[in-house]
C-alpha atoms as a PDB file:
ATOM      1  CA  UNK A   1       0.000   0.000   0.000  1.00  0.00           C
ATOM      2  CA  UNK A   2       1.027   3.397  -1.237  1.00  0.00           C
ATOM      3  CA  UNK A   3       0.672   6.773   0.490  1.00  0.00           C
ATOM      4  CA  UNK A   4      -1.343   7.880  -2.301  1.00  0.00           C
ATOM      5  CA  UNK A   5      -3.815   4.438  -1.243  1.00  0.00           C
ATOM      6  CA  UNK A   6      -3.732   5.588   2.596  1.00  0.00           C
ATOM      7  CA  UNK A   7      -4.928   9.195   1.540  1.00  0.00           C
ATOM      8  CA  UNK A   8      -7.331   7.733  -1.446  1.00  0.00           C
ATOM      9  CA  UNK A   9      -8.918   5.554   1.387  1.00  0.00           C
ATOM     10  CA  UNK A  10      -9.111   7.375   3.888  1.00  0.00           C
ATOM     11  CA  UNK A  11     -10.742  10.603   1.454  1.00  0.00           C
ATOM     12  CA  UNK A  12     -13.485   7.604   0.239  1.00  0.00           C
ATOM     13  CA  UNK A  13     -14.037   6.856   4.369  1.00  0.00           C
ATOM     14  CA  UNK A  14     -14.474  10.303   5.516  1.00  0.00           C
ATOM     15  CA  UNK A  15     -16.724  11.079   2.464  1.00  0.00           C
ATOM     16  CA  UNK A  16     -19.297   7.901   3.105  1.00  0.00           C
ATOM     17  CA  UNK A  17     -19.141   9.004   6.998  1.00  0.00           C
ATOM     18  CA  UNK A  18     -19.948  12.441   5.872  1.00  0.00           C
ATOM     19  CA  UNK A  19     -23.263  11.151   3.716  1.00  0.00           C
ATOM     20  CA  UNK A  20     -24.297   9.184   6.348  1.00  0.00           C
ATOM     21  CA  UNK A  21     -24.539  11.911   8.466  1.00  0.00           C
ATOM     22  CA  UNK A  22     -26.698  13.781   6.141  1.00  0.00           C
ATOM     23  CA  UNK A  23     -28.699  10.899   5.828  1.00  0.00           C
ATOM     24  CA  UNK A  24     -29.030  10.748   9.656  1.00  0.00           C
ATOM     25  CA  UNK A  25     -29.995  14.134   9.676  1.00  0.00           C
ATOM     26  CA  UNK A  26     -32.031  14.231   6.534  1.00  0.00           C
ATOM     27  CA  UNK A  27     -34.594  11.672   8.659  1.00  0.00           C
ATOM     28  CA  UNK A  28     -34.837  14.793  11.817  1.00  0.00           C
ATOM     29  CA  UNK A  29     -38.378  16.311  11.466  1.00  0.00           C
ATOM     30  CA  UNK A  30     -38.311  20.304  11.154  1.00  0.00           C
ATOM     31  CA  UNK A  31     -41.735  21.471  10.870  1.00  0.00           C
ATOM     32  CA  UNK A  32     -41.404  20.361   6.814  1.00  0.00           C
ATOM     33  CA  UNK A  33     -42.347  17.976   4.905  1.00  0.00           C
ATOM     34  CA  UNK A  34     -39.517  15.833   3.329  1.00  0.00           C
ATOM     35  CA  UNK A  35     -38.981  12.736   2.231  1.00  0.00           C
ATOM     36  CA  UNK A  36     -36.449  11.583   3.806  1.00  0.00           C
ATOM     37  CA  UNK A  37     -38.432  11.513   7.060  1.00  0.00           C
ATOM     38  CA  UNK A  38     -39.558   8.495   5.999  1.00  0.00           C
ATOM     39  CA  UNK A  39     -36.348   6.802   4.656  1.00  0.00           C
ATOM     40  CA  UNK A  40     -34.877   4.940   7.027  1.00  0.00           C
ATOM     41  CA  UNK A  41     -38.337   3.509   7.717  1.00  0.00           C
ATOM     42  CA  UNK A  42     -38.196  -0.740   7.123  1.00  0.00           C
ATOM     43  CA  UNK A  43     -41.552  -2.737   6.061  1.00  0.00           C
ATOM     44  CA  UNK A  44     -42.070  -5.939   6.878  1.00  0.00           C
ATOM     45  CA  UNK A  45     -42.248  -6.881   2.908  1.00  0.00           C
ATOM     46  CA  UNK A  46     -43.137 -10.320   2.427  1.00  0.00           C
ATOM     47  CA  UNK A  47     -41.152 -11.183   5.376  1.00  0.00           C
ATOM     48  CA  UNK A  48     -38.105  -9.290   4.632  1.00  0.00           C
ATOM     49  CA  UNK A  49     -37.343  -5.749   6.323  1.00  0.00           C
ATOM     50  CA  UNK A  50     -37.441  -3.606   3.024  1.00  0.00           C
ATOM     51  CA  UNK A  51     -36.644   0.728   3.341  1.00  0.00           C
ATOM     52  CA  UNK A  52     -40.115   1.805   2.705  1.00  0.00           C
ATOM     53  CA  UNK A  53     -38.685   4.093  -0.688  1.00  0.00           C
ATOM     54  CA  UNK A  54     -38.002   0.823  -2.554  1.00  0.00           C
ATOM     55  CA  UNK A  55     -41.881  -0.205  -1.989  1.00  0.00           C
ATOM     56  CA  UNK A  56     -43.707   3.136  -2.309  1.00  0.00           C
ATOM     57  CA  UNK A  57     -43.730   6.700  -3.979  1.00  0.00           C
ATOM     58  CA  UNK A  58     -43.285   9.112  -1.432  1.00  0.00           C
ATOM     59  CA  UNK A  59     -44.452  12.386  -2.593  1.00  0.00           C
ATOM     60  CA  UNK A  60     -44.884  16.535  -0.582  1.00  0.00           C
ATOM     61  CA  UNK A  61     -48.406  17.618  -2.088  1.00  0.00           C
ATOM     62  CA  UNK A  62     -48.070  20.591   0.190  1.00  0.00           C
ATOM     63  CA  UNK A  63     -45.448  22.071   2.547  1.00  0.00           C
ATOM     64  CA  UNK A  64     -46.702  19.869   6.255  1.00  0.00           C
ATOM     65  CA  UNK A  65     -47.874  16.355   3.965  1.00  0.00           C
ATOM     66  CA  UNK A  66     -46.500  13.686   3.034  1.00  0.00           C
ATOM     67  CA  UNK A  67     -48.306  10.915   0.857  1.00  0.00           C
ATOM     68  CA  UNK A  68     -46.869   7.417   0.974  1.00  0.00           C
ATOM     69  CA  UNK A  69     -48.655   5.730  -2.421  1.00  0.00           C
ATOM     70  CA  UNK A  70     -47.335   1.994  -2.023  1.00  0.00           C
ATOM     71  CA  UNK A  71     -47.169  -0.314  -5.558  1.00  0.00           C
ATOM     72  CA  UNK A  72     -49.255  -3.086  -4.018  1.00  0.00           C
ATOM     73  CA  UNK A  73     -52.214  -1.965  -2.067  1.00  0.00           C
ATOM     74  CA  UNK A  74     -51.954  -5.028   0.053  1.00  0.00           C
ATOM     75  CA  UNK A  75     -48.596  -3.962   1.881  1.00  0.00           C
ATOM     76  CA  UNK A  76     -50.660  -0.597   3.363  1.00  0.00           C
ATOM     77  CA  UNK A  77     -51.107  -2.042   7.043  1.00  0.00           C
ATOM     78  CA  UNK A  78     -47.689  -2.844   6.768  1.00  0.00           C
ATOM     79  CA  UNK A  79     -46.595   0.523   6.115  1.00  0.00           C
ATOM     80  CA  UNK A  80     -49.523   1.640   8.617  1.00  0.00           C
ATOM     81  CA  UNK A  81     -47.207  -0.514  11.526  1.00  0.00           C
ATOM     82  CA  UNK A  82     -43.863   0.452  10.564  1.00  0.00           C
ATOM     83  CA  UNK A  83     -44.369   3.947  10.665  1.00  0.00           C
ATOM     84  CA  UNK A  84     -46.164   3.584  13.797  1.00  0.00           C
ATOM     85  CA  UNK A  85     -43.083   1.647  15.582  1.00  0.00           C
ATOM     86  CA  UNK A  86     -41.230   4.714  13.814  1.00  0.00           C
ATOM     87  CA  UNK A  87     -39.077   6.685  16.191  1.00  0.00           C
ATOM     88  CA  UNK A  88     -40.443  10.121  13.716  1.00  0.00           C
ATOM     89  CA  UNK A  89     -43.886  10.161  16.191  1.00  0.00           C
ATOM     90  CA  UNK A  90     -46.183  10.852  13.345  1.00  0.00           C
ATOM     91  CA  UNK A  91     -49.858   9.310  12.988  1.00  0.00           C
ATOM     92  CA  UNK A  92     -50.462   8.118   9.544  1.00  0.00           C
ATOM     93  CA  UNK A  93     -53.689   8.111   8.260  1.00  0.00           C
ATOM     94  CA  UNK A  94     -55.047   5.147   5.763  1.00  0.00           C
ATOM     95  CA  UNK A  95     -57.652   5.956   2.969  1.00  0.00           C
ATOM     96  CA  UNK A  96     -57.142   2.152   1.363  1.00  0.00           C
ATOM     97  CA  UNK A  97     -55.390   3.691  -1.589  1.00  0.00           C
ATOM     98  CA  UNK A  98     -52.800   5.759   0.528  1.00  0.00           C
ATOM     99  CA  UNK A  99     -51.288   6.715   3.523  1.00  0.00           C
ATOM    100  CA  UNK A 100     -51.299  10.712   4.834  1.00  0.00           C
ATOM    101  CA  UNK A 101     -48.357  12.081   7.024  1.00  0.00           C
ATOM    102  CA  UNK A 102     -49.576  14.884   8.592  1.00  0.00           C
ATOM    103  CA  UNK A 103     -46.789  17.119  10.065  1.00  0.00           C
ATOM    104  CA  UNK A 104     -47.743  19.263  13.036  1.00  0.00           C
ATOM    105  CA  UNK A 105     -46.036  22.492  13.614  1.00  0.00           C
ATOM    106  CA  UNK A 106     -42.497  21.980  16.139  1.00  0.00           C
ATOM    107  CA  UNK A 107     -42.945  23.673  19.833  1.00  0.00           C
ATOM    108  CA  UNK A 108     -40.195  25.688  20.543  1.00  0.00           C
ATOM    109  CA  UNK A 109     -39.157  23.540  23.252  1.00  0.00           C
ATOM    110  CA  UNK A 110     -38.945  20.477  20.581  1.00  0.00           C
ATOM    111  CA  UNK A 111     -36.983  22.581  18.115  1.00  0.00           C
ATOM    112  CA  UNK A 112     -34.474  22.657  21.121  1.00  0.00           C
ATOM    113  CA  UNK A 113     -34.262  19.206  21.695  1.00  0.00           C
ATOM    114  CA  UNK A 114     -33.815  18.846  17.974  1.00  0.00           C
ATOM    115  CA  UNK A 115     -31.318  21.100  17.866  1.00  0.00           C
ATOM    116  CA  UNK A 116     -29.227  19.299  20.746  1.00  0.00           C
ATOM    117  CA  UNK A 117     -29.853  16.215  18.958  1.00  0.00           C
ATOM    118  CA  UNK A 118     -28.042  17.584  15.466  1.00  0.00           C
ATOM    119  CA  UNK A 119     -25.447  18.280  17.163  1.00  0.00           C
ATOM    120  CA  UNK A 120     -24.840  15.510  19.395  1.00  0.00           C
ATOM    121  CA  UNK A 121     -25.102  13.392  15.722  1.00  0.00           C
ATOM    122  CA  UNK A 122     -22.921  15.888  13.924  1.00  0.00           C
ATOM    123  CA  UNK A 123     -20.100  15.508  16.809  1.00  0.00           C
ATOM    124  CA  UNK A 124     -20.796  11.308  16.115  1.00  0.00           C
ATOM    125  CA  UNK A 125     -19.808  12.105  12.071  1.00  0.00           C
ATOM    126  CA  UNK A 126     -16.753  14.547  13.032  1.00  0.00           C
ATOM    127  CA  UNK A 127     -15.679  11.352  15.680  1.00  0.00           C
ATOM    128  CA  UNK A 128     -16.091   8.674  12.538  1.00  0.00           C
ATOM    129  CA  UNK A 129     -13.724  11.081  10.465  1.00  0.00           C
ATOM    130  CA  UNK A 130     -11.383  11.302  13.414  1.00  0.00           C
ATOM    131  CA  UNK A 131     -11.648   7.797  13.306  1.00  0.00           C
ATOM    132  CA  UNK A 132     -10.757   7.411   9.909  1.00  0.00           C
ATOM    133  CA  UNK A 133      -7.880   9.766  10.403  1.00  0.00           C
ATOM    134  CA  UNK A 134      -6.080   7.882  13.115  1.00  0.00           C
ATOM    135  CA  UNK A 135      -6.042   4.673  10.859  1.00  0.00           C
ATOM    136  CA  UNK A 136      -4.504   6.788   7.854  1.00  0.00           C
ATOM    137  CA  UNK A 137      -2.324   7.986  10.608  1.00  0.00           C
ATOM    138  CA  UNK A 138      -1.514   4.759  11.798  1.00  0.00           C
ATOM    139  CA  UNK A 139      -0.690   3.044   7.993  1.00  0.00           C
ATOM    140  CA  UNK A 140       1.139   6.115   7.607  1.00  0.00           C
ATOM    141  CA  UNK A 141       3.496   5.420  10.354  1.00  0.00           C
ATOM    142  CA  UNK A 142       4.146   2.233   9.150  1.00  0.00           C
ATOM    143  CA  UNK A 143       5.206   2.835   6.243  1.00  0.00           C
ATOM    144  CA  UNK A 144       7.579   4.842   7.169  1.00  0.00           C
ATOM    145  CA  UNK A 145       9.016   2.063   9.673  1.00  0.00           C
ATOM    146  CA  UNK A 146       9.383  -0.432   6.883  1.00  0.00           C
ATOM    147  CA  UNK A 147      11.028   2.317   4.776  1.00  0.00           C
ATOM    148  CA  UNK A 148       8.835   2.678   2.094  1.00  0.00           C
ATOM    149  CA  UNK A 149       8.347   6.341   2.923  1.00  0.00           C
ATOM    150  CA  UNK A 150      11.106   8.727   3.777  1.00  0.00           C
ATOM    151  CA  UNK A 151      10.324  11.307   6.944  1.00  0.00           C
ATOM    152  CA  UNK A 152       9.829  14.112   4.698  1.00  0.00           C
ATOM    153  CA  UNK A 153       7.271  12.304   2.336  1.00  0.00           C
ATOM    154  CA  UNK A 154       5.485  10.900   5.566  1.00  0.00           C
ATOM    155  CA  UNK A 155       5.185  14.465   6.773  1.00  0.00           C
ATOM    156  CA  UNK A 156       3.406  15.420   3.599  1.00  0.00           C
ATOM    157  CA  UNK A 157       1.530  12.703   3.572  1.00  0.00           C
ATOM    158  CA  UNK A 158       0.669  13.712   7.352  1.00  0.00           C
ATOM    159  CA  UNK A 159       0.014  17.316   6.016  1.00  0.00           C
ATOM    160  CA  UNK A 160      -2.377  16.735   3.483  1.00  0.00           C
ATOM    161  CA  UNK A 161      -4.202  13.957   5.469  1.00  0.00           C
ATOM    162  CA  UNK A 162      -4.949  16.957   8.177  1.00  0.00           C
ATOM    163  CA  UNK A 163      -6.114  18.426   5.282  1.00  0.00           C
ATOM    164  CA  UNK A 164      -8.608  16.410   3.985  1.00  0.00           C
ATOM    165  CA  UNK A 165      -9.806  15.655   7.579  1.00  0.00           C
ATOM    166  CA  UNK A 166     -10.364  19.322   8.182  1.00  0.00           C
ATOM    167  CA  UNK A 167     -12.762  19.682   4.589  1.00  0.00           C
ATOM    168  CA  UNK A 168     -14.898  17.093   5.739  1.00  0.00           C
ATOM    169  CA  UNK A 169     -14.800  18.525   9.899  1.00  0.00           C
ATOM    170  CA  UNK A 170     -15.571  22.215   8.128  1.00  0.00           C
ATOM    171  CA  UNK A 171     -18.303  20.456   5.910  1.00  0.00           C
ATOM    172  CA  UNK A 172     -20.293  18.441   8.784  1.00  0.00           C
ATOM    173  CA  UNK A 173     -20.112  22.157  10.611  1.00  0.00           C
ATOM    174  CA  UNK A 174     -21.638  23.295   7.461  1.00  0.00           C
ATOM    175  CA  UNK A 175     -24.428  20.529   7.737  1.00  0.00           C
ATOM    176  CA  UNK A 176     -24.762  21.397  11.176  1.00  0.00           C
ATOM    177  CA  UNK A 177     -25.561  24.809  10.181  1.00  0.00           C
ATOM    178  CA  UNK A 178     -28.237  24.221   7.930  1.00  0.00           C
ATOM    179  CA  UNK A 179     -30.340  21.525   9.665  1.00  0.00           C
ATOM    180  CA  UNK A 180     -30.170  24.223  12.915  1.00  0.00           C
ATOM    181  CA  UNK A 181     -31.276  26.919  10.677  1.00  0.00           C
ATOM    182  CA  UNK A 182     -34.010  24.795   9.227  1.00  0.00           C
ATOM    183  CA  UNK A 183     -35.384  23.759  12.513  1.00  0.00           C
ATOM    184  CA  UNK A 184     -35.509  26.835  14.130  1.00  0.00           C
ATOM    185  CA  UNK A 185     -37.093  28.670  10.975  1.00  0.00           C
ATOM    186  CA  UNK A 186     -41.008  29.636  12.209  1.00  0.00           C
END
């Protein structure tokens, strides 16, 4: 393994632990309809846990609804449950033909909560990165020990792996940002 593969690998890491954190995030109610509230959600499909996007359209007719259309009608109580074990503390509502999200407006005192909850999952991404970084640090140091890289090249290599680390630290700040802006907008 290269320096160039330590740095490649480690860029690849911090950028998956980076998307999953938006993904996290994406699933926090603010007030909005979106999506990817309802993501992470698993059906019981036939017997097999399936993310409830890969068996339904999800669709925002307006700005607080979400309508979960499913492409067999007979999977609808499933949905019903699954969303109702949910940790997202909606009530759906079943016509037959669809299922109705309605999203209530946040209390202040949630939009707190949901605040300290970004960032207590933001701090989880920037510790996955760190994580990452310590193993790049770690292959780095060895191999300079079996000589394949000189001290000045694994200084470099040290210098630009900071660097890389510190794009995705500033960009899951920049995350952070947004999702607190979003959930305390009125």
């Amino acid at each position: 393994m290269s320096e160039e593969d330590v740095l490649t690998s480690a860029e690849g890491k911090m950028r998956r632990a980076v998307e999953v954190l938006k993904d996290d995030l994406a699933a926090i109610r603010t007030g909005r309809a979106s999506p990817g509230l309802v993501n992470n959600i698993r059906v019981d499909y036939h017997g097999v846990p399936v993310p409830l996007n890969q068996i339904a359209s999800i669709s925002v007719p307006e700005a607080r609804m979400l309508v979960i259309q499913p492409w067999e009608r007979d999977i609808l109580p499933n949905i019903d449950k699954a969303i109702l074990r949910s940790d997202i503390g909606l009530t759906p509502t079943n016509d037959g033909n669809v299922i109705r999200l309605a999203i209530p407006q946040l209390t202040e005192e949630r939009r707190n909560q949901l605040v300290k909850m970004v960032r207590k999952r933001v701090e989880e991404g920037k510790v996955a990165v760190r994580n990452v970084r310590r193993d790049g640090l770690e292959k780095l140091r060895e191999l300079k020990d079996s000589k394949e890289l000189s001290e000045d090249e694994q200084k470099r290599a040290l210098g630009r792996l900071q660097q890389i680390t510190d794009r995705f630290t500033d960009e899951s700040d920049q995350i952070a940002k947004g999702k607190e802006a979003e959930l305390l907008e009125l």
